[in-house]
N, C-alpha and C. Protein backbone atom coordinates (compact mmCIF):
# COMPACT_ATOMS: atom_id res chain seq x y z
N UNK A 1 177.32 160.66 154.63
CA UNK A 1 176.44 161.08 153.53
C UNK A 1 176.31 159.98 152.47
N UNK A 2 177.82 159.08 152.06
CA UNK A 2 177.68 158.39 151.31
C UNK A 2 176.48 156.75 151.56
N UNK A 3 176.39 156.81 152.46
CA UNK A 3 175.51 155.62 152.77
C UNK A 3 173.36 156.39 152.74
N UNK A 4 173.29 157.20 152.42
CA UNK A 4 172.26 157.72 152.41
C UNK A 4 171.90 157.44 151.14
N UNK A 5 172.80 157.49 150.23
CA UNK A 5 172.63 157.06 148.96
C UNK A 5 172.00 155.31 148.86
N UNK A 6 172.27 154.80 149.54
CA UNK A 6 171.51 153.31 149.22
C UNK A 6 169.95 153.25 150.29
N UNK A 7 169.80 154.81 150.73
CA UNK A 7 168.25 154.51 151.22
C UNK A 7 167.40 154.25 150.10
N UNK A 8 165.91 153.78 149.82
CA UNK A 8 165.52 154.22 148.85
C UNK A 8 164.40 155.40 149.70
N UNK A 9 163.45 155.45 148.37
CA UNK A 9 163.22 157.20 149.24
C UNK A 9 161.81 156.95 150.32
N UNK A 10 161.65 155.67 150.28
CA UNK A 10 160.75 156.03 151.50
C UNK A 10 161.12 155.62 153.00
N UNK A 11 162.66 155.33 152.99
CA UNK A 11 163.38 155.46 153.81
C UNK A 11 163.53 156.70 154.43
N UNK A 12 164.04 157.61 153.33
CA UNK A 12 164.43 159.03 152.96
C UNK A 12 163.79 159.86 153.67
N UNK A 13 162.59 159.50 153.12
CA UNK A 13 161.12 160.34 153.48
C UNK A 13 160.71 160.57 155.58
N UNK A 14 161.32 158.90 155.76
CA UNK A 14 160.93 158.92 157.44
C UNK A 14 161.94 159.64 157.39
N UNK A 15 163.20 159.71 157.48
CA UNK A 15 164.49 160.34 158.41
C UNK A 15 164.04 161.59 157.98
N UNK A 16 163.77 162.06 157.02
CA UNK A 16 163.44 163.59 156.81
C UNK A 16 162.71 163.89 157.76
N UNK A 17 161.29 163.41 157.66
CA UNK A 17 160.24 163.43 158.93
C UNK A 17 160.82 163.72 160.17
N UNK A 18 162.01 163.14 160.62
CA UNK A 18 162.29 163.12 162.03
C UNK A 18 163.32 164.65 162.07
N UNK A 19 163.50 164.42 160.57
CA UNK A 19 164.56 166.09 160.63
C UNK A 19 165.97 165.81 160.54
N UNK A 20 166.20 164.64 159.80
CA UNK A 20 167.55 164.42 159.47
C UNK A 20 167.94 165.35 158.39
N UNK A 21 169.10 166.10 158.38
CA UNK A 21 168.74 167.22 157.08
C UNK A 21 169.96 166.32 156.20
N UNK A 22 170.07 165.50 156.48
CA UNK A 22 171.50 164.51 155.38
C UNK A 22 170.70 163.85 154.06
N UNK A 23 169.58 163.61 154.96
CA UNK A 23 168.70 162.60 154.01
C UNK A 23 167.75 163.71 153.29
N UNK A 24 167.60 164.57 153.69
CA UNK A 24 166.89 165.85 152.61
C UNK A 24 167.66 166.42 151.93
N UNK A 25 169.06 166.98 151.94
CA UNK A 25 169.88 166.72 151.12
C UNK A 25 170.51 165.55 149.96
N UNK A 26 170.24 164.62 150.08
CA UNK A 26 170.40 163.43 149.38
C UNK A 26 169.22 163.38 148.72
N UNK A 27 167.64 164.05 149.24
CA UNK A 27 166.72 163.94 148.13
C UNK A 27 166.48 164.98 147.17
N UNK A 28 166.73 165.87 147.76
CA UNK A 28 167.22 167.24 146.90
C UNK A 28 168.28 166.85 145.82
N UNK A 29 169.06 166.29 146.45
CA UNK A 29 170.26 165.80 144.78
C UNK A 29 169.54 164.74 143.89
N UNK A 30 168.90 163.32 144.46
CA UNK A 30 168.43 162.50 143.96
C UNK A 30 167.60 163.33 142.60
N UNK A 31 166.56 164.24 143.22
CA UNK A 31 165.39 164.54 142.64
C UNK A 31 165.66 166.18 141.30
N UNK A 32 166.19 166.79 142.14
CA UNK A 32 166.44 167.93 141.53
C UNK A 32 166.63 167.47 140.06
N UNK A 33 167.47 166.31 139.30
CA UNK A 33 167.78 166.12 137.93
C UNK A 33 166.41 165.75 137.30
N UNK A 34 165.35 165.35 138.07
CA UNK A 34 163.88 164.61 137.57
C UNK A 34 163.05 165.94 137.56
N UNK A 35 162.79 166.57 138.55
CA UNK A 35 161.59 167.70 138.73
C UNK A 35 162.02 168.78 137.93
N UNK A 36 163.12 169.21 137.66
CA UNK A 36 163.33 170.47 137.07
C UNK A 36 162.73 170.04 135.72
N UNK A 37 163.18 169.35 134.81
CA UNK A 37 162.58 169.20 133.53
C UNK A 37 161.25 169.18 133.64
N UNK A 38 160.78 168.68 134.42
CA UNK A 38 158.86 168.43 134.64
C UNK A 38 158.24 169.74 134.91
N UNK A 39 159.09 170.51 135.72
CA UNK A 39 158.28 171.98 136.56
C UNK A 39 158.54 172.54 134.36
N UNK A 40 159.87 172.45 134.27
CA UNK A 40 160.22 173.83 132.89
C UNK A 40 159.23 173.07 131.68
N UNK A 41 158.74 171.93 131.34
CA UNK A 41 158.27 171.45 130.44
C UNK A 41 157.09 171.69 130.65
N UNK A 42 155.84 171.87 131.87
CA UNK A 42 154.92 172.45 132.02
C UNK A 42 155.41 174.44 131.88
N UNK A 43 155.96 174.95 132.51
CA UNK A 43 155.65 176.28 132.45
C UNK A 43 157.06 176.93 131.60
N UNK A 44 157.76 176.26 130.64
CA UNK A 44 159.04 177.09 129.51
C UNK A 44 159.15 177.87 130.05
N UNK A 45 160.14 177.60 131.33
CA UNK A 45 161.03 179.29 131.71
C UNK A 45 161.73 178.17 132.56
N UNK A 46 163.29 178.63 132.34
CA UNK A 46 164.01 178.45 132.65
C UNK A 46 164.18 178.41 134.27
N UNK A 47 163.72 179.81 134.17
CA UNK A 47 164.24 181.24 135.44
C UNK A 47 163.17 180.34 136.46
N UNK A 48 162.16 180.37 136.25
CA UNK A 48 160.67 179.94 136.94
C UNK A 48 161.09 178.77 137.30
N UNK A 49 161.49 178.36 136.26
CA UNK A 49 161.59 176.66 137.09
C UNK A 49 162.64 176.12 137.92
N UNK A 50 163.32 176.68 137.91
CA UNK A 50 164.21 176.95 139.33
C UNK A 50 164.09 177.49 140.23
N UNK A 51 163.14 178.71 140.20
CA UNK A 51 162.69 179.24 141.60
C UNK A 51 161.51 178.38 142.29
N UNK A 52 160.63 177.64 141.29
CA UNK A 52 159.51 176.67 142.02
C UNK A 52 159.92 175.82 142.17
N UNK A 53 161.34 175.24 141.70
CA UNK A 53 162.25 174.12 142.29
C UNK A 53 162.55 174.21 143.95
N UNK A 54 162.85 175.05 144.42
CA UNK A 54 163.63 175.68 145.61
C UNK A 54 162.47 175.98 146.46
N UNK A 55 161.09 176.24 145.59
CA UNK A 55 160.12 176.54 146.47
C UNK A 55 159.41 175.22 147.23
N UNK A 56 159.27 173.91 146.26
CA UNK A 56 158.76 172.70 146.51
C UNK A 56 159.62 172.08 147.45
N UNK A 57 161.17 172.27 147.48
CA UNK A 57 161.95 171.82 148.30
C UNK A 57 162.24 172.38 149.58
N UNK A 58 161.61 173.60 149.87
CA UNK A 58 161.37 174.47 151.09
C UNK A 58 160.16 173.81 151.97
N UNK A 59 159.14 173.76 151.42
CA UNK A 59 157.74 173.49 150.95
C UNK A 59 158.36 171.71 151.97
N UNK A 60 159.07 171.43 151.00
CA UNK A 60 158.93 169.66 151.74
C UNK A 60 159.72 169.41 152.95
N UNK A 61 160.56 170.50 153.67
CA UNK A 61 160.94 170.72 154.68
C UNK A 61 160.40 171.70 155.70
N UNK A 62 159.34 172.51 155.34
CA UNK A 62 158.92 173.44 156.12
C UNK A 62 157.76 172.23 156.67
N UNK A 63 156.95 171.28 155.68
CA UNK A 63 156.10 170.14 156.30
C UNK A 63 156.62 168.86 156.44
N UNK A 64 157.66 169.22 156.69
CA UNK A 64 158.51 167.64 156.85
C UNK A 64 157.75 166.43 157.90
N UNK A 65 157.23 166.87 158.59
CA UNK A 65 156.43 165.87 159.92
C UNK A 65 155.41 165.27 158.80
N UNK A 66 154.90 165.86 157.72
CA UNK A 66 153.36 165.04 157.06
C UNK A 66 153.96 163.81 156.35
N UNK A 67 155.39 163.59 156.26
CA UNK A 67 156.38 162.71 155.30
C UNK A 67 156.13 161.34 155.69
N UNK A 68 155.86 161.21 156.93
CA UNK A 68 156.05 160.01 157.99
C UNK A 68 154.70 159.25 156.96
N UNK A 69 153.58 160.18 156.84
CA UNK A 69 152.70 159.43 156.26
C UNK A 69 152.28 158.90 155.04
N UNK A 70 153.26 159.83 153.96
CA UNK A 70 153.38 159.03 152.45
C UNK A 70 154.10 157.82 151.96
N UNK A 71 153.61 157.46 151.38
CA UNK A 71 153.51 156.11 150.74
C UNK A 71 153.81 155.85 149.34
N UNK A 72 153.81 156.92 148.85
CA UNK A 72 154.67 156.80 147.87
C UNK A 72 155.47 158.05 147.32
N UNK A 73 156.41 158.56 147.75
CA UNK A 73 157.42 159.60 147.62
C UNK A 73 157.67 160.02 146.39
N UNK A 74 157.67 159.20 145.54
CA UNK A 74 158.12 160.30 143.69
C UNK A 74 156.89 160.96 143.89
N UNK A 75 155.45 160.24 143.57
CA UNK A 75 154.57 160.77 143.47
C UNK A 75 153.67 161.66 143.58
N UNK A 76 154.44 161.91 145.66
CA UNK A 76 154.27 162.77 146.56
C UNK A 76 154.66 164.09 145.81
N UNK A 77 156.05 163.75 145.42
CA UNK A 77 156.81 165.29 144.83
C UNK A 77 156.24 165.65 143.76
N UNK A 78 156.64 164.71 142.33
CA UNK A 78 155.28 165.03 141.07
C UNK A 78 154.23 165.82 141.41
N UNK A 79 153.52 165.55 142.39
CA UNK A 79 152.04 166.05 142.44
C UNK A 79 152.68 167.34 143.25
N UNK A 80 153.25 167.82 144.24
CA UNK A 80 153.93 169.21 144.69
C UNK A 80 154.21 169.80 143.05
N UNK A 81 154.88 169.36 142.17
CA UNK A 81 155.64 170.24 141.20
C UNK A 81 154.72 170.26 140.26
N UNK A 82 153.73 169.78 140.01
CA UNK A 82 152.45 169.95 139.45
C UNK A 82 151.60 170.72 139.65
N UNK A 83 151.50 171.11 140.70
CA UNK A 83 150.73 171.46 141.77
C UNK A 83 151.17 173.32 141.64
N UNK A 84 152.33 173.34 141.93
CA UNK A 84 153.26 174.83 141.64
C UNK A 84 153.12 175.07 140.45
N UNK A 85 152.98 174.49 139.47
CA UNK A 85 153.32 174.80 137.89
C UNK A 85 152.01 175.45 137.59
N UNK A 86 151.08 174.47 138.19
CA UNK A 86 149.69 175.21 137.82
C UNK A 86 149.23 176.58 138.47
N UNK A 87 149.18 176.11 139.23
CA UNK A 87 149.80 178.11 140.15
C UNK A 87 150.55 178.59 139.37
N UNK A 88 151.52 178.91 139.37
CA UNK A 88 152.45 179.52 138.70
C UNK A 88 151.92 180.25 137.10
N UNK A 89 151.29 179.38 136.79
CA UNK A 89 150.78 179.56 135.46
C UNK A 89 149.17 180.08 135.42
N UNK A 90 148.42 179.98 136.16
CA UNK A 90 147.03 180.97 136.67
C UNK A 90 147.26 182.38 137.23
N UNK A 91 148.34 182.06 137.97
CA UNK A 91 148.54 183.22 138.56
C UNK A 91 149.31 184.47 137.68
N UNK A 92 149.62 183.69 136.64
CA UNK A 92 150.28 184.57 135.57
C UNK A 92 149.81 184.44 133.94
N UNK A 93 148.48 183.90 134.05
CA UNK A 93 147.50 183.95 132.92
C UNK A 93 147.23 185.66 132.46
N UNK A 94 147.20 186.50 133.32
CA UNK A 94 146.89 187.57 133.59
C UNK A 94 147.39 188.34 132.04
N UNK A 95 149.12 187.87 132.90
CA UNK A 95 150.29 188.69 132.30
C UNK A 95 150.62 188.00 130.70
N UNK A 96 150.30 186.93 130.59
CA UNK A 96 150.26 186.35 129.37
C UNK A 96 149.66 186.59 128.23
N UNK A 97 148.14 186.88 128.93
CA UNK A 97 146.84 187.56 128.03
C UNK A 97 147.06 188.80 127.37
N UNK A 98 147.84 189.60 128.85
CA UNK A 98 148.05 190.86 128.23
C UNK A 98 149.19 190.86 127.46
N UNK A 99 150.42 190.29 127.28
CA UNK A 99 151.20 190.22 126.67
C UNK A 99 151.07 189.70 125.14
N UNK A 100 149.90 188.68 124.76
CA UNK A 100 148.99 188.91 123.66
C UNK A 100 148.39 189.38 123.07
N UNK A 101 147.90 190.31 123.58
CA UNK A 101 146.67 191.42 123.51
C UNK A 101 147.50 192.10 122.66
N UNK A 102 148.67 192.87 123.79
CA UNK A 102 149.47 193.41 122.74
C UNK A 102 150.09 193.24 121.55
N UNK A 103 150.26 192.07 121.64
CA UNK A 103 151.12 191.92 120.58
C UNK A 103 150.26 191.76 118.94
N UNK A 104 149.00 191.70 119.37
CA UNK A 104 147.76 191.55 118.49
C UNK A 104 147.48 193.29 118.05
N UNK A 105 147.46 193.90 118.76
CA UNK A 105 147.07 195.24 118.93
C UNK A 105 148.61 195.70 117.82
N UNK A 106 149.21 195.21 118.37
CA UNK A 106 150.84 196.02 117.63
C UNK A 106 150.68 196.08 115.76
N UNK A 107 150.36 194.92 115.61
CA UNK A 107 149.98 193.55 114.76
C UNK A 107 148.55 194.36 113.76
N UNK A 108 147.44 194.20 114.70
CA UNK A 108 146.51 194.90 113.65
C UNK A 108 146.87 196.83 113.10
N UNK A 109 147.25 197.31 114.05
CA UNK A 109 147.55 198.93 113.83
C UNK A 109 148.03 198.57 113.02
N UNK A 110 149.74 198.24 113.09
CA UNK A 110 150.74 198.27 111.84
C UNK A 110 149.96 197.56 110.55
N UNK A 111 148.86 196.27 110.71
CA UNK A 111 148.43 196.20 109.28
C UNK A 111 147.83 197.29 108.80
N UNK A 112 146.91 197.99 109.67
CA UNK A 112 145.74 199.56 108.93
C UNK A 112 146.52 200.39 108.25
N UNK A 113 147.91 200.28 108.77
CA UNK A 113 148.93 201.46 108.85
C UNK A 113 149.71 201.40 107.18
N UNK A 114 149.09 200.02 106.63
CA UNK A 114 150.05 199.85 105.67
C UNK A 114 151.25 199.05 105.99
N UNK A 115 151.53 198.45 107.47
CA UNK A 115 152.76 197.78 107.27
C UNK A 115 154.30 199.18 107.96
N UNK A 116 153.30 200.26 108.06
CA UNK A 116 154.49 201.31 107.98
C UNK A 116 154.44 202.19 109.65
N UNK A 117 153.18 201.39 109.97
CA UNK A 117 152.75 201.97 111.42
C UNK A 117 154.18 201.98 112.54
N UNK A 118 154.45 200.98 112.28
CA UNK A 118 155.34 200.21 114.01
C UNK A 118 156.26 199.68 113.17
N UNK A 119 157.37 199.80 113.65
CA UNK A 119 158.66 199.57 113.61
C UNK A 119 158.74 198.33 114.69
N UNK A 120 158.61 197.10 114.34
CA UNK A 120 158.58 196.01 115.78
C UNK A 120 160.04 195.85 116.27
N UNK A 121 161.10 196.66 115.84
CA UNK A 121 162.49 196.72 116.66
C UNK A 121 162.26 197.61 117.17
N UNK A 122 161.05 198.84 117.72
CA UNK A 122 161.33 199.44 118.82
C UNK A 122 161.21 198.24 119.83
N UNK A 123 160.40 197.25 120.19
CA UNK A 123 160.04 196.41 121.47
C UNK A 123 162.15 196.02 121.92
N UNK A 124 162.76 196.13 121.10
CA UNK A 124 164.05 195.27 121.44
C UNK A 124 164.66 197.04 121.92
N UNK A 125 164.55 198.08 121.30
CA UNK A 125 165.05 198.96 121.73
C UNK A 125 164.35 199.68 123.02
N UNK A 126 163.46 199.37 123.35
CA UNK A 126 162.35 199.82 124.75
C UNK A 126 162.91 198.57 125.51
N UNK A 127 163.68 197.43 125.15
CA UNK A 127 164.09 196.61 126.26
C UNK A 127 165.49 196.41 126.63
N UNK A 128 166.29 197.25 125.81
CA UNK A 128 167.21 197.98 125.67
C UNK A 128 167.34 198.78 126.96
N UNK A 129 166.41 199.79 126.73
CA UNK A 129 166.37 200.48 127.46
C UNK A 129 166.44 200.29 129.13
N UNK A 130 165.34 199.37 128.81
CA UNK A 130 164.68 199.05 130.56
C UNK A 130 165.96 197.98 131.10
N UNK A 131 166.79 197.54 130.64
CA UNK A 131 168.71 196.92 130.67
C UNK A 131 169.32 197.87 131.36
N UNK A 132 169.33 198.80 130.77
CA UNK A 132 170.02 199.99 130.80
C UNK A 132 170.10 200.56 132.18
N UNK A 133 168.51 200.91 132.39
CA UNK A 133 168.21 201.06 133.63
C UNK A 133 168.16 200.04 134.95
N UNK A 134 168.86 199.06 134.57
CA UNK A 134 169.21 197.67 136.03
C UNK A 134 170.30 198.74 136.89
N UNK A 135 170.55 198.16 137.69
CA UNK A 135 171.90 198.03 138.88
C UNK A 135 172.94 197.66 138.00
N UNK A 136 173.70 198.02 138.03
CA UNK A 136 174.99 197.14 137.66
C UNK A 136 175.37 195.78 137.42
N UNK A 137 174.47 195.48 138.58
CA UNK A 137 175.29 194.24 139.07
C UNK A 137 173.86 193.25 138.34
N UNK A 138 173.08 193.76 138.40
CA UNK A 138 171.77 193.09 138.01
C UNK A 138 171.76 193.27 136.92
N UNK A 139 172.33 194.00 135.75
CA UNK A 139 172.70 193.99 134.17
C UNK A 139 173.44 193.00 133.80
N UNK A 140 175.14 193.35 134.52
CA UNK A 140 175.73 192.04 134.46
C UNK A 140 175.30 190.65 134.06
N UNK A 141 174.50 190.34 135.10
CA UNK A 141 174.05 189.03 135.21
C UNK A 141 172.87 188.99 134.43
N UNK A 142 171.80 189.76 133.90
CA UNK A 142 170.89 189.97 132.70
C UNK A 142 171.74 189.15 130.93
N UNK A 143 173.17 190.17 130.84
CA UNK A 143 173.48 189.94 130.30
C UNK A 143 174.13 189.02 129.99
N UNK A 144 174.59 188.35 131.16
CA UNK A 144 175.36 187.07 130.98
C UNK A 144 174.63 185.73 130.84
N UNK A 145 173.18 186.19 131.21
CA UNK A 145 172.30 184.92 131.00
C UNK A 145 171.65 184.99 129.39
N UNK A 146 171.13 186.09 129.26
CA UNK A 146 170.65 186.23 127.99
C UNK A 146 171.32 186.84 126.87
N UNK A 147 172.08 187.16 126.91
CA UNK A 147 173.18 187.85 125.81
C UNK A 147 174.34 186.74 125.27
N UNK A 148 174.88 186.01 126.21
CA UNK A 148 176.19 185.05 126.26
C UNK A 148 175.32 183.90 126.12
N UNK A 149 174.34 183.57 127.08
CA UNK A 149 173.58 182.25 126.99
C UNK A 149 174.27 181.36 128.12
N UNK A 150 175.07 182.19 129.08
CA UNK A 150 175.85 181.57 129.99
C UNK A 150 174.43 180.47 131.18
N UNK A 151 175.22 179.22 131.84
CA UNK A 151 173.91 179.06 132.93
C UNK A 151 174.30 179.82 134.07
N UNK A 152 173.23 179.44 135.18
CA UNK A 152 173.40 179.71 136.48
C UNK A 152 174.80 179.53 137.28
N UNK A 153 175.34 178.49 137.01
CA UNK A 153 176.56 178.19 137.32
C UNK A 153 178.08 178.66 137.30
N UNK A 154 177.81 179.01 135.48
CA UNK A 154 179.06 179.55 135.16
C UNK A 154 178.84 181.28 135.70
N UNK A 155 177.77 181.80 135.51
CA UNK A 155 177.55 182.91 135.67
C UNK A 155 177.58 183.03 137.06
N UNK A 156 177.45 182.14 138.31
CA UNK A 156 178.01 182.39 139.07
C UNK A 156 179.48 182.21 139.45
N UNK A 157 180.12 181.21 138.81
CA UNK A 157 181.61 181.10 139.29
C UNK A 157 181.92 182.50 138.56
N UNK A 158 181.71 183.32 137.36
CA UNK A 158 182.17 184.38 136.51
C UNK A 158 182.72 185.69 137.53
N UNK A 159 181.64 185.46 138.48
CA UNK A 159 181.36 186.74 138.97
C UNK A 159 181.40 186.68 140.53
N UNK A 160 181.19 185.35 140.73
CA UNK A 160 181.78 185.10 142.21
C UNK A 160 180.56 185.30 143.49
N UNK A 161 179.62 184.49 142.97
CA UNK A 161 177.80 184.89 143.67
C UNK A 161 177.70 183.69 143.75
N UNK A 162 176.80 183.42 144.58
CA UNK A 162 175.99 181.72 144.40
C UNK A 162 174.74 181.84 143.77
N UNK A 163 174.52 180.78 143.24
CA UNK A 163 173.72 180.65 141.66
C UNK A 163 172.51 180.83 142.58
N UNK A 164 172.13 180.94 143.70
CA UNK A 164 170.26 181.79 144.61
C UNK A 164 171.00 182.57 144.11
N UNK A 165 171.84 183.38 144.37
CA UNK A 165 171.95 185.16 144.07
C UNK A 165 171.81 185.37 142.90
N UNK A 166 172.47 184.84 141.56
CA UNK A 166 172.39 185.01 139.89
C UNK A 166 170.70 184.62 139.63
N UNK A 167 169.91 183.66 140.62
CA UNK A 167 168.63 183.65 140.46
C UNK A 167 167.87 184.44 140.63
N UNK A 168 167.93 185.44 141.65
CA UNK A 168 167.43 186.53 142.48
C UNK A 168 167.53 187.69 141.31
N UNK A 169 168.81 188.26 140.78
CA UNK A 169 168.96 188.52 140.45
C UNK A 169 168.50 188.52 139.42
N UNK A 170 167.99 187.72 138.40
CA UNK A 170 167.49 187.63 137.30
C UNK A 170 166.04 187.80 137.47
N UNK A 171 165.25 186.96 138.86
CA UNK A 171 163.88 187.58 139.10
C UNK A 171 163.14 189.26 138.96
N UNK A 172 164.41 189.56 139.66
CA UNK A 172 164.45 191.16 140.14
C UNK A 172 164.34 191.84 138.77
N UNK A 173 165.36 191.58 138.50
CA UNK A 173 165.63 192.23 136.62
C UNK A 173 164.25 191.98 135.79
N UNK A 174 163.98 190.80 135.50
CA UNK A 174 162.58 190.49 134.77
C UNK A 174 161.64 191.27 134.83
N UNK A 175 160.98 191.52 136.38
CA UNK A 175 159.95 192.20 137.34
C UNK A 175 160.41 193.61 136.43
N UNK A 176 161.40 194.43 137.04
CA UNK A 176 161.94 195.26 136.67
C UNK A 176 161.48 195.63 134.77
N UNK A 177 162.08 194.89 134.43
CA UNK A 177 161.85 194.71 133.11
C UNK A 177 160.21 194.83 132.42
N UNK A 178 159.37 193.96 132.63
CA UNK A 178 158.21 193.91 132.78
C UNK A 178 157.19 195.53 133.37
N UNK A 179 158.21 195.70 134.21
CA UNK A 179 157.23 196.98 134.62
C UNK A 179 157.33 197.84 133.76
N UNK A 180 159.01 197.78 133.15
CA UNK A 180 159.20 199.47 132.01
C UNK A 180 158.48 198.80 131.20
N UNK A 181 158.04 198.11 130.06
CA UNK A 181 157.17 197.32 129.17
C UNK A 181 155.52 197.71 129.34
N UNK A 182 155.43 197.53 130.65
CA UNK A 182 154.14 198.25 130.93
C UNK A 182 153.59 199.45 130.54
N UNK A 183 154.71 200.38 130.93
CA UNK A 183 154.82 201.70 131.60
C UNK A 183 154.65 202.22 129.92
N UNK A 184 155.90 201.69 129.38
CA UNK A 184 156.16 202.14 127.83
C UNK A 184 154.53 202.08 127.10
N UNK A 185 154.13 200.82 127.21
CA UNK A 185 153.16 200.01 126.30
C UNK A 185 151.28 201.12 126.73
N UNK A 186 151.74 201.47 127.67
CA UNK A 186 150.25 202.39 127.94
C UNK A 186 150.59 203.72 127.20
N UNK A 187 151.83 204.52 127.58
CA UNK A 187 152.27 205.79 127.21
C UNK A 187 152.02 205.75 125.65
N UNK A 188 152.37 204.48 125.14
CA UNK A 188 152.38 203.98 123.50
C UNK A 188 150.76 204.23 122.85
N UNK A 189 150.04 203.41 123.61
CA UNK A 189 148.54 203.43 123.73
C UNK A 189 147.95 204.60 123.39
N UNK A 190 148.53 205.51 124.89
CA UNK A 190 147.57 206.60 125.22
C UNK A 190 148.15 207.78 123.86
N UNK A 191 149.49 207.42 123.41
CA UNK A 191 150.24 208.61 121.97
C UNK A 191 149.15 207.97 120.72
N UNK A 192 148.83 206.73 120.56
CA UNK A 192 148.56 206.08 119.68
C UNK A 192 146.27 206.65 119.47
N UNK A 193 145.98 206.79 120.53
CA UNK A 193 144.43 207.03 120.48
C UNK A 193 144.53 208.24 120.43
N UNK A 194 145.28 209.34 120.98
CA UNK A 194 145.19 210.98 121.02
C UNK A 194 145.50 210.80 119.16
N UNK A 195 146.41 209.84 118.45
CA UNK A 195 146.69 210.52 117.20
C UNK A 195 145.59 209.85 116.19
N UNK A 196 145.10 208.75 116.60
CA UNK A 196 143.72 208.19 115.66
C UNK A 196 142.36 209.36 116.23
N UNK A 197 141.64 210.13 117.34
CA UNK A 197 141.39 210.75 117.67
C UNK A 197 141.00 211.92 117.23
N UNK A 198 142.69 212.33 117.17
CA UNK A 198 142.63 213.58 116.19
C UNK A 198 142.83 213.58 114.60
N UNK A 199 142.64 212.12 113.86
CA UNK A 199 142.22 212.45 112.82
C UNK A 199 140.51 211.76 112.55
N UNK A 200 140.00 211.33 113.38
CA UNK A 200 138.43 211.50 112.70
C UNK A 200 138.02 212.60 112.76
């Protein structure tokens, strides 16, 4: 392994091609310290940018045979993690918009309201909630990432998982999370127009 280290990477790149998995391992370590900051500095999430980490590096072994033909390897990857980020981020324009919307909507009521409409610590106590309602094991690790501020790492040696599983885990939870937010945020809606409604 230690002599893989003085390939440079378009060395790297053929032996991968042929399916050496020593030398895709060695670019996976090389690279992983460069792309992660690039994927999280385009799309600020932590969580995300470790799962499109793992995805680009799947991604460059599932087409490992097209390797033989690049010519220039950082660039190759850059443009993969570029490439995901922007996906990543269209594909979740959606959820962003609406997560504005609301928060605009929360925002103008409580001004009509006098300021006295919305209580904006229910959103922490409705996410409270939707905690509450994880797995066990998927709270745990909720809480140990966002409560403690623990990483992937420690939170896996803590608990005795490998840091894919504390990742998984935190996907799952989010999703999870996101849906009660939904669920809450319409029920909120639909209490909120029956009571403007019934006073014109």
């Amino acid at each position: 392994m230690t002599r893989y280290r003085s390939y440079d990477d378009l060395a790297l790149f053929r032996l991968i091609a042929e399916g050496d998995d020593l030398a895709f391992t060695e670019c996976f370590h090389r690279y992983t310290p460069l792309l992660h900051p690039y994927i999280y500095k385009l799309i600020h999430s932590e969580l995300w940018a470790e799962d499109l980490l793992q995805n680009l590096f799947s991604k460059l072994w599932h087409n490992r045979a097209a390797l033989q033909n690049v010519e220039n390897p950082s660039a190759y990857l850059y443009r993969i993690a570029a490439n995901l980020s922007f996906d990543f981020l269209k594909h979740h324009a959606v959820e962003v918009k609406a997560q504005y919307w609301l928060s605009r909507q929360l925002y103008q009521f409580n001004k009509d309201m006098g300021g006295e409409g919305i209580d904006f610590r229910m959103y922490e106590r409705i996410v409270d909630e939707a905690v509450k309602n994880l797995s066990e094991q998927r709270r745990r690790v909720y809480l140990l990432k966002y409560e403690e501020g623990l990483s992937y790492e420690d939170i896996a040696q803590r608990l005795h998982i490998s840091r894919n599983t504390v990742r998984n885990h935190l996907v799952e939870s989010l999703q999870l999370i996101r849906d009660y937010l939904k669920r809450m945020a319409h029920l909120f809606f639909v209490a909120i127009s029956f009571l403007i409604g019934s006073d014109l």
